[in-house]
Structures are given as structure tokens and as C-alpha cells.
Protein backbone atom coordinates (compact mmCIF):
# COMPACT_ATOMS: atom_id res chain seq x y z
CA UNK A 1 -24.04 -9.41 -6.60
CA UNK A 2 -24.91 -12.83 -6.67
CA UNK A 3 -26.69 -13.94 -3.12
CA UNK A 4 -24.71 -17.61 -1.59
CA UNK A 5 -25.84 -19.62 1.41
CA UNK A 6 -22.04 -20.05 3.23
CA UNK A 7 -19.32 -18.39 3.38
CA UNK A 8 -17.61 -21.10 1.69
CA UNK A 9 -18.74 -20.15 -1.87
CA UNK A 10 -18.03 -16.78 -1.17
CA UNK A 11 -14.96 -16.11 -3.43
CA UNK A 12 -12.16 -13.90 -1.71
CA UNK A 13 -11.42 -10.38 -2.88
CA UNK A 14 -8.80 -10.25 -4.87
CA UNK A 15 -8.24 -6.38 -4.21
CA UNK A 16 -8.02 -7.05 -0.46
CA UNK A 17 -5.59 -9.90 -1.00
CA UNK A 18 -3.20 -8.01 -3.54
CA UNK A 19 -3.15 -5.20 -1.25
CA UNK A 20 -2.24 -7.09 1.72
CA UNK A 21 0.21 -9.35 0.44
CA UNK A 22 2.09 -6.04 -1.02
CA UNK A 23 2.38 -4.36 2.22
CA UNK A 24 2.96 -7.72 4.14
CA UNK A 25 6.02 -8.01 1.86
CA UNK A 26 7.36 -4.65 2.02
CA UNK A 27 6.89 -5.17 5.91
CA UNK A 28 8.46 -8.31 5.36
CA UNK A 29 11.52 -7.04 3.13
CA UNK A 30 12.27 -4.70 5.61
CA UNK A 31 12.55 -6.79 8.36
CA UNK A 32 14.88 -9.19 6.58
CA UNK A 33 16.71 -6.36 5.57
CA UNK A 34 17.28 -5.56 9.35
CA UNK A 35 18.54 -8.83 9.76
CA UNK A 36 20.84 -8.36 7.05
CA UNK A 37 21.90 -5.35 8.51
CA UNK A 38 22.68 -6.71 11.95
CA UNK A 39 24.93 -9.69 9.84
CA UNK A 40 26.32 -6.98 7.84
CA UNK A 41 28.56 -5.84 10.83
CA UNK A 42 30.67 -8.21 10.68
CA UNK A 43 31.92 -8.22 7.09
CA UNK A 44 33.89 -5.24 6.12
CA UNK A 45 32.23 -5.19 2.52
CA UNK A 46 28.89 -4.50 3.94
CA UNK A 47 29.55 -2.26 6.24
CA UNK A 48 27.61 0.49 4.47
CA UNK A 49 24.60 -1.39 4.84
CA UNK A 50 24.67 -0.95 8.98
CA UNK A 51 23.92 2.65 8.06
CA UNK A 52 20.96 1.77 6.85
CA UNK A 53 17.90 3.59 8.48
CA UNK A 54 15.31 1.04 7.82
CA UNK A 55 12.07 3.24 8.67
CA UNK A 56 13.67 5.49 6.33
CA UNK A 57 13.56 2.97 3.69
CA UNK A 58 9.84 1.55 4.62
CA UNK A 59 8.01 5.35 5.44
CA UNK A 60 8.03 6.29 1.46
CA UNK A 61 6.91 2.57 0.53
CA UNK A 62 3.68 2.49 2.48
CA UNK A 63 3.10 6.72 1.88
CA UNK A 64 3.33 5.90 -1.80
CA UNK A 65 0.64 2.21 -1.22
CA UNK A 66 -1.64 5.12 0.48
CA UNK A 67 -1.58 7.12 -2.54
CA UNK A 68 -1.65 5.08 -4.95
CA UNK A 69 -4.54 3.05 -2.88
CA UNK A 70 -6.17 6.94 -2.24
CA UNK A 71 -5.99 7.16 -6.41
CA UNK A 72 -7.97 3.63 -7.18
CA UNK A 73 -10.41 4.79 -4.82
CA UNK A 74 -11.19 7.79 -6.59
CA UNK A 75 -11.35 6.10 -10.22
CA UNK A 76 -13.70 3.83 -8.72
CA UNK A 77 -15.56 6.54 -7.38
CA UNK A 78 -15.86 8.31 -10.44
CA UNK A 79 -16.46 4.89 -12.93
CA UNK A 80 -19.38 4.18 -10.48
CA UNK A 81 -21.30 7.33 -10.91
CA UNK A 82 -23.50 6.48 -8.76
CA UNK A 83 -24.59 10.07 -7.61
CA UNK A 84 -24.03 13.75 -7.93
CA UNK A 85 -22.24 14.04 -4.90
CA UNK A 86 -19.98 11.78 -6.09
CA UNK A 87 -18.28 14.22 -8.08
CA UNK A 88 -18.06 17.05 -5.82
CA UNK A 89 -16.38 14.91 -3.31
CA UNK A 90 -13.99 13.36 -6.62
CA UNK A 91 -12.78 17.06 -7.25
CA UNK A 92 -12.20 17.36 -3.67
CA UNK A 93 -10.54 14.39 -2.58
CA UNK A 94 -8.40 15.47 -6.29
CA UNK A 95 -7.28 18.42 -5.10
CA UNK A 96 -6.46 17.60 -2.08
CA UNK A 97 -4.15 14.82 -3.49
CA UNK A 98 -2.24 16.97 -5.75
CA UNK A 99 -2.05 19.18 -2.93
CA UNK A 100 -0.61 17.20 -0.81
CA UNK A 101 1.95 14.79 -3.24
């Protein structure tokens, strides 16, 4: 990488910022949601939206972010190839993915 005197010419990391601005929004969905829920009551066409469990709806979101976050990591693991360990701990961390999803 290329070696800057501030922090200002640093460039941001556009990995970090897509991944945060996902989950922010999901986070941020959610909540509105809630709100929308607690209006909802008082319409009778809504009302199966107040039966909405909202962790419920969020839990499977950021479990499936994890994976697919868990996933990049390994492909960038593996493109690196930076050492033989690497892909003992790839087949590992592989494993216990499938394992688990």
C-alpha cells in the first residue's frame, strides 16, 4: 500500500462502509417498522402488523450479514495465499460453515 502523511488522504474503506451502512439500515428498518407497528393499532387494516415480532424479523437479517460476511472472509483468505496455513484453516473455517448453516 501506498505510504500518506495525514489521515486526510487516506481514502475510506469501502468494505467497512458498505457493511455498516447495510446493517445500520436493517437496524434502521426495523425500528421504523416498530413505529409502524405501534401506529398500526389503531387502524383496523393493519392490525396484523401489531403481531409483528420485530427481533424475529431482524435475528435472520444480521445471522445471514455474519455469514455471508464469514464467506468473503474466507475467499479472501484463500485469493491471498499468502501461506500454507492458510488453507488448513480455509477447510476448517469451510466446514464448520456448512456445518453450522
Amino acid at each position: 500500500g501506498a505510504v500518506v502523511a495525514t489521515e486526510d488522504e487516506c481514502p475510506l474503506d469501502m468494505v467497512k462502509v458498505v457493511t455498516i451502512a447495510i446493517v445500520g439500515s436493517t437496524i434502521g428498518l426495523v425500528l421504523l417498522l416498530s413505529i409502524f407497528s405501534q401506529i398500526a393499532q389503531e387502524f383496523a387494516s393493519c392490525q396484523p402488523l401489531t403481531r409483528i415480532r420485530l427481533l424475529d424479523v431482524m435475528t435472520p437479517l444480521l445471522a445471514l450479514y455474519t455469514s455471508a460476511g464469514n464467506y468473503y472472509w474466507l475467499a479472501l483468505l484463500k485469493m491471498n495465499n499468502a501461506h500454507p496455513m492458510h488453507d488448513a484453516l480455509f477447510m476448517v473455517s469451510v466446514c464448520h460453515l456448512l456445518l453450522c448453516f
